[in-house]
Protein backbone atom coordinates (compact mmCIF):
# COMPACT_ATOMS: atom_id res chain seq x y z
CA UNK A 1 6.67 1.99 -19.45
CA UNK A 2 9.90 2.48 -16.99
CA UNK A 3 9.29 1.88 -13.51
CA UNK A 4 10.71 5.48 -11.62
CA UNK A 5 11.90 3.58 -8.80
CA UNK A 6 13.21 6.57 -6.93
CA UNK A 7 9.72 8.96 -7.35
CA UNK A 8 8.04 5.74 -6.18
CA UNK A 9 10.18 5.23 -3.16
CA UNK A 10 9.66 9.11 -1.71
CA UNK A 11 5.72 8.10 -1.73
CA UNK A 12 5.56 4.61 -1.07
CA UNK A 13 4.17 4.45 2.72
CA UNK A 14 4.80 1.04 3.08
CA UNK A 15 6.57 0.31 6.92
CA UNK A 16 7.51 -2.92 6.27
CA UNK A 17 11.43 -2.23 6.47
CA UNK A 18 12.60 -5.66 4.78
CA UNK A 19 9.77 -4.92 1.39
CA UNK A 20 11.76 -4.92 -1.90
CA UNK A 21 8.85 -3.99 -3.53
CA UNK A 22 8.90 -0.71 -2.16
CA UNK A 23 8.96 1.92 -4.87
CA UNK A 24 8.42 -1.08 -7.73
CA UNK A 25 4.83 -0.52 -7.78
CA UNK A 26 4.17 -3.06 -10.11
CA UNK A 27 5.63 -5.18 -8.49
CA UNK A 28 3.78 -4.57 -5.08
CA UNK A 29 -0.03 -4.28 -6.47
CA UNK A 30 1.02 -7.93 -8.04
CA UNK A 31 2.28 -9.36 -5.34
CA UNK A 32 -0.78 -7.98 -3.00
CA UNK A 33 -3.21 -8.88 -5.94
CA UNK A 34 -1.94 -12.79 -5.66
CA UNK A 35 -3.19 -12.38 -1.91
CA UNK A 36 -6.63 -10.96 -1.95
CA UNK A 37 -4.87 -7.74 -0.69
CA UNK A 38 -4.57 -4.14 -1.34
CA UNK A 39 -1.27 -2.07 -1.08
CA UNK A 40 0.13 0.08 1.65
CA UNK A 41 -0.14 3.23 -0.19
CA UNK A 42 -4.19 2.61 -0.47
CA UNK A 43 -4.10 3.30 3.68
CA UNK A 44 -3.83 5.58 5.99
CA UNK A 45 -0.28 5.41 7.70
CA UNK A 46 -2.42 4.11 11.19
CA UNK A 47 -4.16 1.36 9.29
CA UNK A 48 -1.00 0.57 7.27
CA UNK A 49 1.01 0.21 9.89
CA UNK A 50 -1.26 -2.98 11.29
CA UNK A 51 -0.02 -5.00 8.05
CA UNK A 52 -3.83 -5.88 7.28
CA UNK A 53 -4.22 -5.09 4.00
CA UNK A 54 -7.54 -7.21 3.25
CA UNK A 55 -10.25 -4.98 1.82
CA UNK A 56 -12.62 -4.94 4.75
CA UNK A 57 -10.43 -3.10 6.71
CA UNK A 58 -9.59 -1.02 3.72
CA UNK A 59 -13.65 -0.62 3.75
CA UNK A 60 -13.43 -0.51 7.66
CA UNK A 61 -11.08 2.34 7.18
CA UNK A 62 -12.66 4.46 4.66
CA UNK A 63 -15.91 3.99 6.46
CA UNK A 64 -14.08 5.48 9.74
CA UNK A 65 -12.15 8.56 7.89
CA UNK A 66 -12.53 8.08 4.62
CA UNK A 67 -10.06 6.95 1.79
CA UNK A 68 -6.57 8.56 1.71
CA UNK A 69 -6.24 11.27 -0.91
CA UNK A 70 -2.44 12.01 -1.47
């Protein structure tokens, strides 16, 4: 399977201006994975933006407005 960089990049949500993972999805969910963490684009740009990508305040998150459906 080929990795569509570009696609990825226009909806990778990721704010983290020096990633490069962003857009190499595979890349990202295995790096995140290694840490116990889930990806940017599993937030809501407002909970992205705080960097804490553990799961409870993924859970904290959906449990406030729900899980992110784009």
């Amino acid at each position: 399977m080929e990795c569509i960089v570009e696609k990825n990049t226009r909806s990778c949500n990721c704010s983290y201006s020096g990633c490069e993972k962003k857009g190499k999805c595979c890349l990202c969910i295995t790096y995140h994975r290694k840490k116990n963490q889930l990806p940017a684009c599993f937030f809501h740009d407002d909970y992205e933006r705080t960097y804490d990508r553990s799961l409870d305040n993924f859970l904290k998150m959906v449990d406030e407005i729900g899980m992110r459906n784009d």
